[in-house]
Every structure is written in C-alpha cells, then in structure tokens.
Protein backbone atom coordinates (compact mmCIF):
# COMPACT_ATOMS: atom_id res chain seq x y z
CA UNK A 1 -19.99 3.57 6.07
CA UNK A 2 -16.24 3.02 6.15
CA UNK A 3 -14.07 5.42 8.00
CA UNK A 4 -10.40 5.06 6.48
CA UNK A 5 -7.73 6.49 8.13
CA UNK A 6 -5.26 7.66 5.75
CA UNK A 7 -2.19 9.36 4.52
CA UNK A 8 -1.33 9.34 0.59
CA UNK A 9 1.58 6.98 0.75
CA UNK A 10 1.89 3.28 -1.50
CA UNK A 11 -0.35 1.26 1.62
CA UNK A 12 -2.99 3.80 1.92
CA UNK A 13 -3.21 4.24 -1.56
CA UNK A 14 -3.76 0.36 -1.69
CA UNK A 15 -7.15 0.77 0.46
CA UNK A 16 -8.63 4.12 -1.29
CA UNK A 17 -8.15 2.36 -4.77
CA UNK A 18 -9.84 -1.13 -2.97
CA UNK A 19 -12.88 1.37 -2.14
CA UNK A 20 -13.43 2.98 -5.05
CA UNK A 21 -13.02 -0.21 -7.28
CA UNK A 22 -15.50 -2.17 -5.34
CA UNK A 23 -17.61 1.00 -4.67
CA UNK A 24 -18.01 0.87 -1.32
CA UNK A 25 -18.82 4.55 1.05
CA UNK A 26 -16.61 5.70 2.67
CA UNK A 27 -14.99 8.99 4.38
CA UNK A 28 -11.44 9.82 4.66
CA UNK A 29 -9.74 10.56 8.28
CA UNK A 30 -6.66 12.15 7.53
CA UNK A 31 -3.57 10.66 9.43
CA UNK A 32 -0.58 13.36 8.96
CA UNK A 33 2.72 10.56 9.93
CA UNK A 34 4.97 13.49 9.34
CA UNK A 35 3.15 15.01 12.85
CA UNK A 36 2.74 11.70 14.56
CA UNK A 37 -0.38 11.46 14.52
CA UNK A 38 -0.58 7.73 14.13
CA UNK A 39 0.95 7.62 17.51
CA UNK A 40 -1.84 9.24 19.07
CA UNK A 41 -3.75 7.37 21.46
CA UNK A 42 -7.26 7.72 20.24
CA UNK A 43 -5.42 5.86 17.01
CA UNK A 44 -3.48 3.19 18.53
CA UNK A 45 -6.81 1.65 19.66
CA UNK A 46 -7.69 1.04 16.44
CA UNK A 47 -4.21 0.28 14.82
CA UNK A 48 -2.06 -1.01 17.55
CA UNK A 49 0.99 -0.77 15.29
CA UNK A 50 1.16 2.88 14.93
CA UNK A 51 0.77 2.11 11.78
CA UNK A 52 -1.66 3.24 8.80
CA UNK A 53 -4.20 2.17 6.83
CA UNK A 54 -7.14 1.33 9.32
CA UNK A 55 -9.99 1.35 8.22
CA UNK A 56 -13.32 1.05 11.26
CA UNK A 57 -16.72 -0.08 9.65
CA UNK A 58 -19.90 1.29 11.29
CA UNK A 59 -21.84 -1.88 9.38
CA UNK A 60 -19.59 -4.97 9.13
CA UNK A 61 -19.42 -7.50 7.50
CA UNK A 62 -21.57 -10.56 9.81
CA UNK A 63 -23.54 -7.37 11.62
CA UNK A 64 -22.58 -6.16 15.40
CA UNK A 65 -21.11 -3.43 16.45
CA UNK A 66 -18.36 -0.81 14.53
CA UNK A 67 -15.33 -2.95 13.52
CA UNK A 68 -12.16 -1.97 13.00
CA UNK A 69 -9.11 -3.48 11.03
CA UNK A 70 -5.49 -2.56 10.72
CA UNK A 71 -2.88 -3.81 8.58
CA UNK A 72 -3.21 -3.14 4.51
CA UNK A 73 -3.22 -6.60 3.35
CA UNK A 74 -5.97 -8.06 5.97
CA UNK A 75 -8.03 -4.72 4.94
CA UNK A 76 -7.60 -5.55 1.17
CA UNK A 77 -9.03 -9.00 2.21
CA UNK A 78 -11.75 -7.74 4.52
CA UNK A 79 -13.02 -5.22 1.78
CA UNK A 80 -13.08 -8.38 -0.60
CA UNK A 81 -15.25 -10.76 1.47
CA UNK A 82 -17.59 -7.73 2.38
CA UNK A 83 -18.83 -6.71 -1.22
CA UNK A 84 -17.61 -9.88 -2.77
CA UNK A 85 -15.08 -8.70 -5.15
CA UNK A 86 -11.96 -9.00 -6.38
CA UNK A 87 -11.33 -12.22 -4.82
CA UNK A 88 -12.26 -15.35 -6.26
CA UNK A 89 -14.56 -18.08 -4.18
CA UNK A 90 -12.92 -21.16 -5.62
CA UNK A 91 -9.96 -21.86 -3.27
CA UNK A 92 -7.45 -22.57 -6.01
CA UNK A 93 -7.94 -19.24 -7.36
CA UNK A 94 -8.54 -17.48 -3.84
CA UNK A 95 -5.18 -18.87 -2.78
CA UNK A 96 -3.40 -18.03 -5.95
CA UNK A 97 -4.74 -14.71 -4.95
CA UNK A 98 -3.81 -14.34 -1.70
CA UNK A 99 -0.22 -16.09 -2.03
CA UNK A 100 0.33 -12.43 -4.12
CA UNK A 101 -1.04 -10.48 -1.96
CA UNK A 102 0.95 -11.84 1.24
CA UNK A 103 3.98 -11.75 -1.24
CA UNK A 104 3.66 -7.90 -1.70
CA UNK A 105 3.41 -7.70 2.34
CA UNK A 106 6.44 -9.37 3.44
CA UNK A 107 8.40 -8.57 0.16
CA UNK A 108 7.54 -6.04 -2.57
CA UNK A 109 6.69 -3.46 0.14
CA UNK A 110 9.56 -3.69 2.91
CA UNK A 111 11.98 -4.26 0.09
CA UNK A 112 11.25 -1.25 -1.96
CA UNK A 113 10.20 0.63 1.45
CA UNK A 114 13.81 0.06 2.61
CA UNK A 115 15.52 1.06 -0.43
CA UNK A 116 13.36 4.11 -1.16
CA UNK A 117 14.99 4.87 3.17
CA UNK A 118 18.51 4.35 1.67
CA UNK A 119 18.12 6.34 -1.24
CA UNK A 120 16.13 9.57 -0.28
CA UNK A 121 15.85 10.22 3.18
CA UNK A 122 18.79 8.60 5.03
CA UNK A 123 21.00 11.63 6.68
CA UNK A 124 23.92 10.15 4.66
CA UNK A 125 24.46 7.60 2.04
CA UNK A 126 25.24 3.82 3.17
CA UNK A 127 26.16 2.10 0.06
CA UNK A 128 25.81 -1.04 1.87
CA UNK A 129 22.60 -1.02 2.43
CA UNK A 130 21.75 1.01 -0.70
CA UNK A 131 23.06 -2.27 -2.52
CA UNK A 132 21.18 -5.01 -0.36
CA UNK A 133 18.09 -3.04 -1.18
CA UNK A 134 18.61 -2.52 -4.29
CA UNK A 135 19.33 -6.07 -5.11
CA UNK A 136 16.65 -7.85 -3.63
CA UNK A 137 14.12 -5.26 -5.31
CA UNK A 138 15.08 -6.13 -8.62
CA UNK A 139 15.10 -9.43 -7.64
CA UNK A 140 11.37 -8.98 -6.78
CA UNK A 141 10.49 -7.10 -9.66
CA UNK A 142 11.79 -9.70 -11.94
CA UNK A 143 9.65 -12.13 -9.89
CA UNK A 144 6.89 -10.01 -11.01
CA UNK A 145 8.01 -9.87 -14.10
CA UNK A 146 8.17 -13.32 -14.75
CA UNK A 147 4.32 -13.72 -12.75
CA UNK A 148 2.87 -11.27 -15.65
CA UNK A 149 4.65 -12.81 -18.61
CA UNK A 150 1.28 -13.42 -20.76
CA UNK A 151 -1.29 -11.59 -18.59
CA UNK A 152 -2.94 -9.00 -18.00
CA UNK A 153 -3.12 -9.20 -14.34
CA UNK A 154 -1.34 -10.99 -11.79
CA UNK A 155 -3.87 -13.81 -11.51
CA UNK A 156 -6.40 -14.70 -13.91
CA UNK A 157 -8.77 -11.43 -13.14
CA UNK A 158 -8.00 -8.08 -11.80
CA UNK A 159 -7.64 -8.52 -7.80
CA UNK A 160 -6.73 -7.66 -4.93
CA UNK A 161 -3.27 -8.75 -5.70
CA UNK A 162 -2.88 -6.36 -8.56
CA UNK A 163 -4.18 -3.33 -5.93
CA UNK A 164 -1.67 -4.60 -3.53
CA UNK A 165 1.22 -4.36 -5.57
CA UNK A 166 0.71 -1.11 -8.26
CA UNK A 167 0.77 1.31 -5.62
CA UNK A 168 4.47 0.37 -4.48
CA UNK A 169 5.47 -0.02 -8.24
CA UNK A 170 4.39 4.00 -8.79
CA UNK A 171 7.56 4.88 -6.99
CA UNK A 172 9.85 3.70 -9.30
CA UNK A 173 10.91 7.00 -10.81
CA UNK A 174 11.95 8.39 -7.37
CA UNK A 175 13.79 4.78 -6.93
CA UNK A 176 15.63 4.99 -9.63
CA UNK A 177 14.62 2.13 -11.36
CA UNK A 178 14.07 1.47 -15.41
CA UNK A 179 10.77 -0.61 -15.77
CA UNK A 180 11.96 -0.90 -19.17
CA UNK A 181 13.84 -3.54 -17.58
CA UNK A 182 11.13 -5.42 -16.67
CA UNK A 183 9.09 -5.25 -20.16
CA UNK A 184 5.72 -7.29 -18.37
CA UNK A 185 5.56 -4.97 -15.70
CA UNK A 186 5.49 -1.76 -17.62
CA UNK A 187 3.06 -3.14 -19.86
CA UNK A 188 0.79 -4.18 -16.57
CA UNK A 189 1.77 -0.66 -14.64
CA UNK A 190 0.44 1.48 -17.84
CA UNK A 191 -2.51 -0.60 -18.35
CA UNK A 192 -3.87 -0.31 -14.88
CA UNK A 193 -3.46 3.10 -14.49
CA UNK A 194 -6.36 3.96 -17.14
CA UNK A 195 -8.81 2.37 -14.70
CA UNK A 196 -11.04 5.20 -13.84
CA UNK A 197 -11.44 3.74 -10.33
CA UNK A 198 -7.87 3.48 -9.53
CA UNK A 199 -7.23 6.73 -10.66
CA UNK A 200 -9.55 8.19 -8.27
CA UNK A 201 -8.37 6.17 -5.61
CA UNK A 202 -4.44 7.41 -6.35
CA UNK A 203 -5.84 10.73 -5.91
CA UNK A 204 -7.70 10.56 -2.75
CA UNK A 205 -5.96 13.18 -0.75
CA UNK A 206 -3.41 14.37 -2.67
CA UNK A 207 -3.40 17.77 -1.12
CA UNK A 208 -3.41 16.39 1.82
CA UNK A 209 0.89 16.17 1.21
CA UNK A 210 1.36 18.90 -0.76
CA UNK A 211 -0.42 20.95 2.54
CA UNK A 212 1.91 19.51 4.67
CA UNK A 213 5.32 19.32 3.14
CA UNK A 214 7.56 18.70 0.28
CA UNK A 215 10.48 15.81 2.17
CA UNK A 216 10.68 15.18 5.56
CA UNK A 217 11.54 18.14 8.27
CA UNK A 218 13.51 17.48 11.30
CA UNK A 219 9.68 16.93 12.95
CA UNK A 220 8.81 14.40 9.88
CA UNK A 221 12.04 12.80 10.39
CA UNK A 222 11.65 12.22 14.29
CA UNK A 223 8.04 10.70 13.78
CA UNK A 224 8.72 8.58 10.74
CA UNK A 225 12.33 7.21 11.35
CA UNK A 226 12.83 7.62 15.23
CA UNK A 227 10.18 5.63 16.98
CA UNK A 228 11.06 3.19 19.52
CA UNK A 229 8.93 0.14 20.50
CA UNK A 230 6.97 2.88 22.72
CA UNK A 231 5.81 4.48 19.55
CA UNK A 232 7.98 7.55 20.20
C-alpha cells in the first residue's frame, strides 16, 4: 500500500492520476498547504523540501522496509519501475521519456507556477514579471506544441511524460491563455481528459479545497508565499 500525501494542486494531481492509471493501492493523506501543514515536522522527514507530493510505500519496490519518496517527477518514475508501466524498457524510448518529464520539472511547471503567482495571487500587479512569465510560458507551450504535431501523446505511447505535463496545462483558463493558439495541444489536452483513469485521478480530493477555501487568506498567504529557508 501507497500512502500519498496530497493536496489537489497540478503536482499532486500528477501522482493520483500515476496511481490510478497504473492501478496501484493506495490511501490519500491529506496535506492542507494553505495551514502549513507541509511544514510540519512529522512531514519534513519524509519530504525534506516542505514540499508535496510524497508518497511512503509500506512494500517497495526491491523489498525492505517502508520507503518514502519526495519530489513529483522522481515519484512519477518510481511508480513506473514498480508496476512496470508507462515507461518504456528500451533506453531510446525510456530517455525520450524521461527528457519530457525532466522538461515539465524545470520548465513547464515553474514557468506556468510563476505566472499563475503574478497573475492571481500577487498583493499587486508587477507587469514586469507578469510579462517574463508570460513569455517564456508560451514559449513552452509552443515547444509542446511543436513535440505533439502528429501524435497522440508526447512520445510514442501514453507515459509518464503526458501525466507530468496535463495537470499544469488544466490551468490555462485561470492563466489566461487561448489553447486555440496552440492547435496540437488542445487536441492532446481534450483527448486525455476522456481517460477514465485520469479523470478519477483529477478528482481525488476535490473537496478537500472546496472545505478549506476559495483563494488564499492572509493564513494561506503566509504559508504558501512567506516561507524562508527555515520553512516558516
């Protein structure tokens, strides 16, 4: 059994679709980041970042005791070598892959992440930065773009690339952005969303916000935008 600890937000959403698409168990712990709980200590063992997803597996993958795993992109990976889907064996196709996935990570997520800071919940606009973000997230989508031109997935199959990246690309109404600009992308976006496994993975826990709150609160605000290297 896999214990994921979770909020409903693009990189959690990333490892409850991974779960249900390669039908693994597994049980939700709820992480509220508007309350800081991802700061508490029992959680920074587990994800020293402050950060979630983490997932902790009471049987994994090569046997021993409970392992845990933090960081979205090395989960998606870990969840792929344990029930052997989703990512292909042959190295020129595991790389191909994995080049995607690590792409999202360091580009498709902080880019959009940053923008979608700018946009909604800075305290008042900054049109520089709104631009810089804004820029370099078209820029990626029409990388992606350009990547799906003639398929149906991002590599040859449906991967662990494609879960990586169509959680981020579900926030582009609240962005602001037109993925009629981006024809390939649209076409990719609406086709993966009538995967019955994705679907339930997009819901996992969608109370769980709506319980909570509708935007950030002054509390929200200090736990998700004021933390200092001390996690505070």
């Amino acid at each position: 059994m896999i214990d994921l600890h979770y909020w409903p937000t693009p990189n959690g959403w990333k490892i409850s679709i991974a779960l249900e698409e390669m039908e693994i168990p597994y049980r939700i712990v709820p992480v509220n980041i508007a309350r800081g709980e991802q700061l508490e200590p029992d959680f920074l063992k587990i994800s020293p970042n402050g950060r979630m997803p983490a997932i902790v597996d009471s049987d994994p993958l090569g046997g021993g005791e409970s392992l845990s795993v933090f960081e979205s992109g090395a989960i998606l990976e870990y969840l792929a070598e344990k029930s052997g889907r989703f990512l292909p064996s042959h190295p020129r196709s595991r790389f191909a892959v994995l080049q995607w996935v690590h792409w999202q990570m360091g580009g498709l997520g902080p880019m959009l992440g940053q923008h979608g800071h700018f946009k909604l919940y800075a305290p008042e606009p900054v049109p520089y930065a709104l631009e810089r973000y804004r820029r370099e997230a078209e820029r990626l989508y029409g990388v992606l773009d350009r990547q799906l031109a003639g398929r149906s997935h991002i590599c040859d199959d449906y991967s662990i690339a494609d879960m990586a990246c169509w959680p981020w690309v579900i926030t582009y109404k609240s962005q602001g952005f037109d993925l009629g600009a981006w024809p390939n992308v649209r076409r990719w976006y609406d086709a993966l969303k009538e995967r019955p496994a994705l679907r339930r993975g997009y819901d996992v826990g969608s109370e769980l916000r709506k319980a909570t709150f509708q935007g950030p609160d002054d509390e929200a605000r200090k736990h998700l935008f004021g933390q200092n290297g001390e996690g505070q």
